[in-house]
Protein backbone atom coordinates (compact mmCIF):
# COMPACT_ATOMS: atom_id res chain seq x y z
CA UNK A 1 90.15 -133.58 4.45
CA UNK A 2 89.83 -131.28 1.19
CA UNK A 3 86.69 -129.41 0.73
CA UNK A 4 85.52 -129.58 -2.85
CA UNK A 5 85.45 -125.63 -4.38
CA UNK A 6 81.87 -125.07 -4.76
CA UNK A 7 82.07 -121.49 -5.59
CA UNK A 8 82.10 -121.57 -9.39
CA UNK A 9 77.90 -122.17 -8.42
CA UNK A 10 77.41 -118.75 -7.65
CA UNK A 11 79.05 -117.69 -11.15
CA UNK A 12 77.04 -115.06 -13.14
CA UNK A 13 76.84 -115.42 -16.95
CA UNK A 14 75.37 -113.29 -19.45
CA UNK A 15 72.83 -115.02 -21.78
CA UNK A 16 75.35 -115.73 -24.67
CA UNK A 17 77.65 -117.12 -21.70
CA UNK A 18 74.72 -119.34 -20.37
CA UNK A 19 73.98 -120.64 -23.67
CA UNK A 20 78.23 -121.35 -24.24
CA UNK A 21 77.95 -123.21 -21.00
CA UNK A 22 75.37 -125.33 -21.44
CA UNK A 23 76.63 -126.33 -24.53
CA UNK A 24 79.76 -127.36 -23.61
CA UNK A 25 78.79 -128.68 -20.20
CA UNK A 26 77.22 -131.95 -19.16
CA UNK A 27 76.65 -133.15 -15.30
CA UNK A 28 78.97 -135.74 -14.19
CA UNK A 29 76.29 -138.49 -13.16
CA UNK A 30 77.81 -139.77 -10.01
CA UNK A 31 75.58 -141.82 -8.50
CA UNK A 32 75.44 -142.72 -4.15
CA UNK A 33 73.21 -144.30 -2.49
CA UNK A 34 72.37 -144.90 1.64
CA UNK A 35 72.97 -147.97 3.12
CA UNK A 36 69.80 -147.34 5.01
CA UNK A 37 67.48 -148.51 2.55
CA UNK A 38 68.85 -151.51 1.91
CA UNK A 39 67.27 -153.44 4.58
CA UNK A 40 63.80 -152.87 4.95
CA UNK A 41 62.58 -149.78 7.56
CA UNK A 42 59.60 -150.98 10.30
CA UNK A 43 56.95 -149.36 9.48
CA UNK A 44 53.70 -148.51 12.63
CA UNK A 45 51.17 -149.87 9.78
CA UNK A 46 52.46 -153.24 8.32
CA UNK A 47 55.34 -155.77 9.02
CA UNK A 48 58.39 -155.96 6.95
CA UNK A 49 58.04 -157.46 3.22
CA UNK A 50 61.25 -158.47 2.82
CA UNK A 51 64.58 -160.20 5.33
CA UNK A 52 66.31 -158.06 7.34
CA UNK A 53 70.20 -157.96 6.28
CA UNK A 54 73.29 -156.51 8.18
CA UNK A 55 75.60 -154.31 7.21
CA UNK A 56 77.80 -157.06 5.57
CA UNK A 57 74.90 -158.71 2.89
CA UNK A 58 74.19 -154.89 2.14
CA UNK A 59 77.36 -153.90 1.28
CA UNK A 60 77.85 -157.08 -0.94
CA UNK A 61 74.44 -155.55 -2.27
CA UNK A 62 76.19 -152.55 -2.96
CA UNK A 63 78.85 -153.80 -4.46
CA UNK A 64 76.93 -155.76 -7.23
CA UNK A 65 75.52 -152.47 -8.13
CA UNK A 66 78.89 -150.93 -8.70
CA UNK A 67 79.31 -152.66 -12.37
CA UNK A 68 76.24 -150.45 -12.97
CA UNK A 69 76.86 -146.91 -11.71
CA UNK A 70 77.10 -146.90 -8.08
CA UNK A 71 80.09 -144.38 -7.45
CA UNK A 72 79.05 -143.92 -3.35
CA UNK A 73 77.86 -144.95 -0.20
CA UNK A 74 76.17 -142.92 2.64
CA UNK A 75 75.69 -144.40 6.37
CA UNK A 76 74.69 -143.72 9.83
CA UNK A 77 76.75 -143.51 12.76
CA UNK A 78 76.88 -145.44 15.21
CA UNK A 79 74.30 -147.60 13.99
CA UNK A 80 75.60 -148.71 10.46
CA UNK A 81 79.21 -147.89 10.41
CA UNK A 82 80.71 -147.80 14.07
CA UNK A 83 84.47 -148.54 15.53
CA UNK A 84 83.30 -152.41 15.35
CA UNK A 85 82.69 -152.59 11.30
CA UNK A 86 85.01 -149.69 11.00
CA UNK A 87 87.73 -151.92 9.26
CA UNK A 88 84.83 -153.78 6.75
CA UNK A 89 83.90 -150.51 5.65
CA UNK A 90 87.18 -149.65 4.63
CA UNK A 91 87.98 -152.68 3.14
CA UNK A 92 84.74 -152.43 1.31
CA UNK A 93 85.83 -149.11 0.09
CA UNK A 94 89.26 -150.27 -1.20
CA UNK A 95 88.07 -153.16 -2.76
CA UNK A 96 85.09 -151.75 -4.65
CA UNK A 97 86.40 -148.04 -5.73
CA UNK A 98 82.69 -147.16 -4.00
CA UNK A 99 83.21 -143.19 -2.05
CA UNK A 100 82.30 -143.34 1.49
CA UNK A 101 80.76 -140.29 0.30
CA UNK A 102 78.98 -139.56 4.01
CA UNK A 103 78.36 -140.50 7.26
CA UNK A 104 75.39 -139.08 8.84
CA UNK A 105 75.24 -138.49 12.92
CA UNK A 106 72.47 -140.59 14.26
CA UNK A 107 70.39 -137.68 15.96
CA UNK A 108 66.43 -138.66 15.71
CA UNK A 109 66.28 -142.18 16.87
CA UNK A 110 67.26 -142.98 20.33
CA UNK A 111 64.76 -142.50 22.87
CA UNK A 112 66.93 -139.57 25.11
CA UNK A 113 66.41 -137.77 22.16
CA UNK A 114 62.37 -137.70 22.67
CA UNK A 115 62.54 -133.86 23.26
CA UNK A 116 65.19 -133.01 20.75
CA UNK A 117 69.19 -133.44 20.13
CA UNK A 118 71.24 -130.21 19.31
CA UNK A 119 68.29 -127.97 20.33
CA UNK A 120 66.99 -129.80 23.48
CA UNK A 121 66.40 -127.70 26.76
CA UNK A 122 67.69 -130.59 29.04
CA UNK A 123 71.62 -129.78 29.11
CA UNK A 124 72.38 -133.50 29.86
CA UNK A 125 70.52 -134.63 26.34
CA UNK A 126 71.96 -131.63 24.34
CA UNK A 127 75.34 -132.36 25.99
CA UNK A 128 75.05 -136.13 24.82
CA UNK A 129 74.03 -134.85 20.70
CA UNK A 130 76.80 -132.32 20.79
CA UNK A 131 79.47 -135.27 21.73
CA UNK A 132 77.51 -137.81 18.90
CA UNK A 133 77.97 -134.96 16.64
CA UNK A 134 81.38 -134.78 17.27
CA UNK A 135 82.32 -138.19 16.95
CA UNK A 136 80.56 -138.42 13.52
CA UNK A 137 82.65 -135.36 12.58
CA UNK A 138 85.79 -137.49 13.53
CA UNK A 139 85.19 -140.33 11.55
CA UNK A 140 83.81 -138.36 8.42
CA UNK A 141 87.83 -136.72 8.74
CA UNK A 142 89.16 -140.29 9.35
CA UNK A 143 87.41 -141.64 5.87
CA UNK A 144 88.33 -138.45 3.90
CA UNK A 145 84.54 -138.06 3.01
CA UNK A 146 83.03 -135.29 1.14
CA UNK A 147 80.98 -133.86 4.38
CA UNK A 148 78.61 -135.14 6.68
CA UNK A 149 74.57 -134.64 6.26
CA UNK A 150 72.95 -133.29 8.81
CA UNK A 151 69.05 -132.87 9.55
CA UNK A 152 66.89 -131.67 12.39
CA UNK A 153 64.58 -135.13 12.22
CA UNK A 154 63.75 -135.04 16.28
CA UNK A 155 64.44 -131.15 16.32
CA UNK A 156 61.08 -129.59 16.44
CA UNK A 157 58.02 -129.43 17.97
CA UNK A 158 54.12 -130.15 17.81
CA UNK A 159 52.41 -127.43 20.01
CA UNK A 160 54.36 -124.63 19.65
CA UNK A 161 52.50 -122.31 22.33
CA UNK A 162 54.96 -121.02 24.54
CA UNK A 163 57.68 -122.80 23.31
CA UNK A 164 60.86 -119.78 22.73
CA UNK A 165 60.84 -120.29 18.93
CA UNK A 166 64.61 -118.57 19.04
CA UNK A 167 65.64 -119.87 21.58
CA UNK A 168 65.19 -123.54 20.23
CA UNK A 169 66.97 -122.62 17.00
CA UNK A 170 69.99 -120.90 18.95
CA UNK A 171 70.66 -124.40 20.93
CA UNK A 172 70.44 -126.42 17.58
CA UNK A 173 73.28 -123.46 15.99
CA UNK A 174 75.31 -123.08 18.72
CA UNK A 175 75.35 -127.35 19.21
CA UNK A 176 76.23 -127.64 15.83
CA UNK A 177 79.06 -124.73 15.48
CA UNK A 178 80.58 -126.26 19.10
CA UNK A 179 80.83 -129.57 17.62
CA UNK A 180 82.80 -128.09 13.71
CA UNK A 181 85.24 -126.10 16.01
CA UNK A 182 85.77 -129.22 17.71
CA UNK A 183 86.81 -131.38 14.80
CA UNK A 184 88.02 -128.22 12.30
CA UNK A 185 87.55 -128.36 8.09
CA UNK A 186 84.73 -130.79 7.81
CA UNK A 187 81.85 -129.51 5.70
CA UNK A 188 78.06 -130.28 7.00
CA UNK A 189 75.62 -130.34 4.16
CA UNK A 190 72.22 -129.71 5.83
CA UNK A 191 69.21 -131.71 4.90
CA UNK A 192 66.21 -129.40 5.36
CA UNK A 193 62.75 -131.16 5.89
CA UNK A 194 58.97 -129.70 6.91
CA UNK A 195 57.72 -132.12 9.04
CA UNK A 196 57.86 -135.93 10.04
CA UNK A 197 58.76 -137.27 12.40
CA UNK A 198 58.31 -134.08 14.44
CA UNK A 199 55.25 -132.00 13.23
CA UNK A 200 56.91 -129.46 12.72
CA UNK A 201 60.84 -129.53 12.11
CA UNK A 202 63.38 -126.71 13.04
CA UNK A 203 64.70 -125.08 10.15
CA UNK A 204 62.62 -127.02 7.51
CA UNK A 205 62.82 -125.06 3.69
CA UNK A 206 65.57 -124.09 1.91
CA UNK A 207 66.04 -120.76 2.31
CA UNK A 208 65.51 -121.99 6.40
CA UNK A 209 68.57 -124.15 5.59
CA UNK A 210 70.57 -120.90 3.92
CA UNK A 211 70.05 -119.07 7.49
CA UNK A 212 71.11 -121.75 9.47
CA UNK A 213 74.40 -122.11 7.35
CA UNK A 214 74.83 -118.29 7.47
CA UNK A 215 74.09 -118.08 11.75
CA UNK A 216 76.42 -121.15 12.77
CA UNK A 217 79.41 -119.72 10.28
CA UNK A 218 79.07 -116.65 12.19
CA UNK A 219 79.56 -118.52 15.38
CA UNK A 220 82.90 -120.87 14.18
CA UNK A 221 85.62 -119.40 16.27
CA UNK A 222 88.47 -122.18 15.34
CA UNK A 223 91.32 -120.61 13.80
CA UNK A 224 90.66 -123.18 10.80
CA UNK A 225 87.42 -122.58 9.93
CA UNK A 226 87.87 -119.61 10.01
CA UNK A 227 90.30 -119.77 7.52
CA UNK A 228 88.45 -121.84 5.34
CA UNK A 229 85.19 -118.97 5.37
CA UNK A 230 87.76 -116.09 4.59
CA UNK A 231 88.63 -118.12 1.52
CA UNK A 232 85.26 -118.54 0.76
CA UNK A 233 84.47 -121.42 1.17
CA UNK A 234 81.29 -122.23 3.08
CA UNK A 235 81.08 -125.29 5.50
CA UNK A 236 77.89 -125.07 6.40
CA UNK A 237 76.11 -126.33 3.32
CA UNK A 238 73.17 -127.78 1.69
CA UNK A 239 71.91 -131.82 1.02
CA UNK A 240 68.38 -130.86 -0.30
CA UNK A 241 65.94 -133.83 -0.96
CA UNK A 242 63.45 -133.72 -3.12
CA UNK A 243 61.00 -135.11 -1.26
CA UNK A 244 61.56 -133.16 1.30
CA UNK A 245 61.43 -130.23 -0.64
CA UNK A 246 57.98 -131.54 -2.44
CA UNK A 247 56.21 -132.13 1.28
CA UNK A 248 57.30 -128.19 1.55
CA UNK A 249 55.30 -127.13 -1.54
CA UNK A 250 58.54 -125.98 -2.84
CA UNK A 251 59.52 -125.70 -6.73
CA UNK A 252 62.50 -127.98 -7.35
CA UNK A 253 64.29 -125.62 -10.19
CA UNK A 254 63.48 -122.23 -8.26
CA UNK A 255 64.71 -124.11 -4.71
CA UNK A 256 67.81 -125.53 -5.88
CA UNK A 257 68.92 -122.19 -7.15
CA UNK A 258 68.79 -120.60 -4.04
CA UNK A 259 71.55 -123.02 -2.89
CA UNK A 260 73.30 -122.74 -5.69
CA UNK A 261 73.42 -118.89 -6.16
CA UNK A 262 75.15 -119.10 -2.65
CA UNK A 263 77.46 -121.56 -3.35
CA UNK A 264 76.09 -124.02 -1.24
CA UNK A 265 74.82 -126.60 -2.75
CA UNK A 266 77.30 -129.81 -1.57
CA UNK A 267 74.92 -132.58 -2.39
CA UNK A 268 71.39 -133.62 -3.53
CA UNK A 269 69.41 -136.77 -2.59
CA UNK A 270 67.47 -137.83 -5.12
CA UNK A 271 63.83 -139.45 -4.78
CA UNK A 272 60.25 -138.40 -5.68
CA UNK A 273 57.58 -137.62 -3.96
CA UNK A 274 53.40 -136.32 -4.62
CA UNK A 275 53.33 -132.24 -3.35
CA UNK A 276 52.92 -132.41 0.08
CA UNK A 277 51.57 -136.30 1.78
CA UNK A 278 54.28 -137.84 4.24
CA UNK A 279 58.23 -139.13 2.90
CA UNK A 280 56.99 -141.14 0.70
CA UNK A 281 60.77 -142.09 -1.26
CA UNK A 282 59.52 -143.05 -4.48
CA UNK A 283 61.82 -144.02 -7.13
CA UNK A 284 63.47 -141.13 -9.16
CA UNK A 285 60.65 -139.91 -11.79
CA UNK A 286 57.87 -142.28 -10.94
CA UNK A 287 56.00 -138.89 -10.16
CA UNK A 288 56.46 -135.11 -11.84
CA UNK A 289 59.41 -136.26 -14.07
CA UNK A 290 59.07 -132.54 -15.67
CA UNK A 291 60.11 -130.82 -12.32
CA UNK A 292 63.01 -133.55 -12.55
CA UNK A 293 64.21 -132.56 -15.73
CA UNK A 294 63.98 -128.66 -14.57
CA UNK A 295 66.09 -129.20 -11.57
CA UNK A 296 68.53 -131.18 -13.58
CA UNK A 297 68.56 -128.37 -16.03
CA UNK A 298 69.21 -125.83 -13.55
CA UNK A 299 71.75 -127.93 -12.24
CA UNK A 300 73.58 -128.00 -15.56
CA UNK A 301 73.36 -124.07 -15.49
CA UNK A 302 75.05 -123.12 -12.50
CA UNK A 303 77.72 -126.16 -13.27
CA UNK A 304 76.89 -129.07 -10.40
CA UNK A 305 79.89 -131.44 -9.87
CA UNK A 306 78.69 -133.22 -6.68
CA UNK A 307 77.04 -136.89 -5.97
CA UNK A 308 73.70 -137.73 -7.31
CA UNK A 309 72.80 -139.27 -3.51
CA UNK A 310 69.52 -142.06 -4.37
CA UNK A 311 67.73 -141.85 -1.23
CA UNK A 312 64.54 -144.34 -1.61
CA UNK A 313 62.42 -146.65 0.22
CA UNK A 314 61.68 -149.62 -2.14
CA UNK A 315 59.29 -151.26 0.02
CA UNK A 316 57.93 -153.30 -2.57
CA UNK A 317 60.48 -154.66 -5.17
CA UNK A 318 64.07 -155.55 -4.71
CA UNK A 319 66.34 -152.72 -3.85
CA UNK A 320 68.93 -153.41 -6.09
CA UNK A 321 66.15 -153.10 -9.22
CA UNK A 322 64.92 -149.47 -7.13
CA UNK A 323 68.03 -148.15 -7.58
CA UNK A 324 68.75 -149.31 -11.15
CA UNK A 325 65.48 -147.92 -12.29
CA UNK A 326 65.83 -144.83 -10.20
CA UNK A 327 69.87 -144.26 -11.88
CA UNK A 328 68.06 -144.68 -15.20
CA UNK A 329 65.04 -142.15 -14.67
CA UNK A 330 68.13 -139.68 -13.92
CA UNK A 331 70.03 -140.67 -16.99
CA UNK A 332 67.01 -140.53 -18.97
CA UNK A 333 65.92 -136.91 -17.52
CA UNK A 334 69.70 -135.92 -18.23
CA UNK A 335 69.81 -137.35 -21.74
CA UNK A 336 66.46 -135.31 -22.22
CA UNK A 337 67.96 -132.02 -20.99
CA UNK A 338 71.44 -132.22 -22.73
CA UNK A 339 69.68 -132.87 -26.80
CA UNK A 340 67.67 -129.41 -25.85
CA UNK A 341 68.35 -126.53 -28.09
CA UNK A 342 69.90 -124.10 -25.43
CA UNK A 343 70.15 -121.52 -27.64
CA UNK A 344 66.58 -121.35 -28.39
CA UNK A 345 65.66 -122.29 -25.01
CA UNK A 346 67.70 -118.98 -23.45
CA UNK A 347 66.27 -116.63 -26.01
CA UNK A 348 62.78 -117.91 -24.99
CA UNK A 349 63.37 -117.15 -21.50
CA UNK A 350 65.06 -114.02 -21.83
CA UNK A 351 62.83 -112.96 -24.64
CA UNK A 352 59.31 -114.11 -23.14
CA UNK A 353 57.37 -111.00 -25.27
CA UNK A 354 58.35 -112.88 -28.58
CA UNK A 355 58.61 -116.30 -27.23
CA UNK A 356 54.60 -116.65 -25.94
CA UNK A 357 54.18 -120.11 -25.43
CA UNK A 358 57.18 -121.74 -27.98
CA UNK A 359 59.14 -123.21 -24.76
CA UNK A 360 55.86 -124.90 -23.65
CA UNK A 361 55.31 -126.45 -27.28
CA UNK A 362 58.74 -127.23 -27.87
CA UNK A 363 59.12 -129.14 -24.72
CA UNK A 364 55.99 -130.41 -25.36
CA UNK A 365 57.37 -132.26 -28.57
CA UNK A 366 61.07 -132.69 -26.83
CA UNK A 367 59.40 -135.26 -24.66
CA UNK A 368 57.27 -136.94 -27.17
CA UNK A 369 58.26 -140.19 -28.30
CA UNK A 370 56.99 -139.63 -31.96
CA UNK A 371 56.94 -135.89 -32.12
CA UNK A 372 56.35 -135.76 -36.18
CA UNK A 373 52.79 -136.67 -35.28
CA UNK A 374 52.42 -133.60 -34.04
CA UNK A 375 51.85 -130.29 -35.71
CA UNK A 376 55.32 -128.87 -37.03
CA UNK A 377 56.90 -126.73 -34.23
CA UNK A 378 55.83 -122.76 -34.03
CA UNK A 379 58.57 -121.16 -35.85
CA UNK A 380 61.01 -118.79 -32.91
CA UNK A 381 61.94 -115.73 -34.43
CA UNK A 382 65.39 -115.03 -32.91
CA UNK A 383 66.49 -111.51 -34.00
């Protein structure tokens, strides 16, 4: 299993390099999406609205989709892709061209994990994630994927009197280095989230996710990954979402770079979401399409390569239209961000005493759909 180089993220480039870059430079638009979402989720507050289907009508879903940008796929073990289906995955995978991009440990859902998975106190149910966790790890190596997502969705806590805080987070490291020196060179891209279901999750922003990366690569003690961190690259990485990032208050632009400055950025999923409120899933841009087109514009600066992961929950029209719409919001955004004047859009930034208020105006009239009706554009005196 190669590890794709994500170190050219953390590059450094002087303004006239930044402004060469982004010229030159588009993002690949490789679009995944979960196989989750394609049958509809229960829900404590209303029955399902549409049929339940298995794994094989959703992968014939996916495959229709292919024709119109679907690069991907992302699953669950063992519930969605197990030693049983194993072999129609795989022959899904050949027959399509679609990138088993992911397979994602199932670590929030059964009931022994009421109390927690990686960081649970009871050493039977800690014992029993670790050995999920390493199973997951073998079959992401079987399939070649890109990494495996992980996220602390049981891992927390609601009254956190008494509780040892550090403690809890050294169980959830530990479990998770134990189980990479196990099955050596797979990459983990860590899905941060604030809250829900727990109400309060372990390790829930994205600088929380940077730390976590950081303290479990100082535990790997396999000669392999150890390798693989003295050439630099990272294994612990990071999956942000942007809803999850939204129910954190967090700025998308300001949030991805953090990953990115660290070369750690392996993946994004995709989605939008009101600040704050619960996972909500939205399609891509149905809400703050600006902070869309800022994170896809920081994106483009630091040089992005990976999957555009559509994570969704299209409760009320047909998937297969959710994730057409939501391809085309990011196509859209991208299209937006790529006819930008970089030049004038660097010297704005880096020049903000003789640039007061032109970026505002000029995006202002970028994202107009009749901008002449407007009045004419303040003139940007570049010197």
């Amino acid at each position: 299993m190669s590890l794709a180089n994500l170190k050219p993220q953390a590059r450094r480039r002087s303004p006239a390099q930044l402004v060469k870059h982004l010229q030159t430079f588009e993002l690949d638009l490789k679009f995944s999406a979960g196989i989750w979402y394609m049958s509809p989720a229960g829900s404590r507050f209303h029955d399902k609205f549409k049929p339940e289907l298995d794994i094989d009508r959703r992968l014939d879903l996916a495959a229709k989709l292919v024709d119109y940008g679907l690069r991907g796929i992302e699953a669950h073990y063992p519930n969605e892709i197990n030693d049983q289906n194993l072999e129609l995955w795989k022959w899904f995978a050949r027959d399509t061209g679609v990138k088993i991009v992911s397979i994602v440990p199932l670590l929030f859902w059964d009931a022994q994990f009421e109390f927690g998975s990686l960081s649970s106190p009871l050493p039977a149910i800690r014992r029993a994630a670790i050995q999920r966790m390493i199973e997951t790890l073998q079959l992401n190596r079987e399939l070649r994927t890109d990494f495996t997502i992980v996220w602390t969705g049981i891992d927390g806590y609601e009254n956190p009197f008494g509780i040892d805080l550090m403690a809890m987070r050294d169980r959830f490291a530990a479990g998770l280095a134990e189980a990479m020196d196990a099955v050596p060179g797979v990459r983990v891209a860590f899905e941060p989230k604030p809250y829900e279901p727990r109400g309060r999750q372990l390790y829930g922003t994205t600088p929380e996710g940077l730390l976590l990366g950081l303290k479990v690569e100082t535990l790997l003690q396999n000669k392999i990954n150890r390798r693989l961190l003295a050439e630099g690259h990272p294994l612990v990485c990071l999956n942000p979402e942007i809803g999850h990032m939204l129910m954190a208050y967090e700025d998308l632009p300001y949030a991805f770079s953090l990953a990115l400055e660290y070369g750690r950025l392996a993946h994004t999923h995709v989605n939008s979401q009101p600040l704050g409120n619960y996972d909500q899933d939205l399609n891509v841009g149905v809400i703050a399409p600006e902070q869309l087109e800022a994170a896809l514009y920081v994106l483009k600066m630091h040089g992005y390569r990976g999957f555009f992961g559509i994570d969704i929950n299209p409760e009320r029209m047909p998937v297969e239209q959710a994730i057409r719409n939501s391809m085309d919001a990011i196509r859209a955004a991208n299209d937006r961000i790529n006819a930008l004047d970089h030049e004038k859009v660097i010297f704005a930034t880096e020049h903000p005493d003789q640039a007061r208020g032109w970026l505002e105006s000029y995006l202002i009239r970028m994202r107009a759909r009749r901008p002449k009706k407007l009045p004419p554009l303040p003139k940007l005196k570049m010197k």
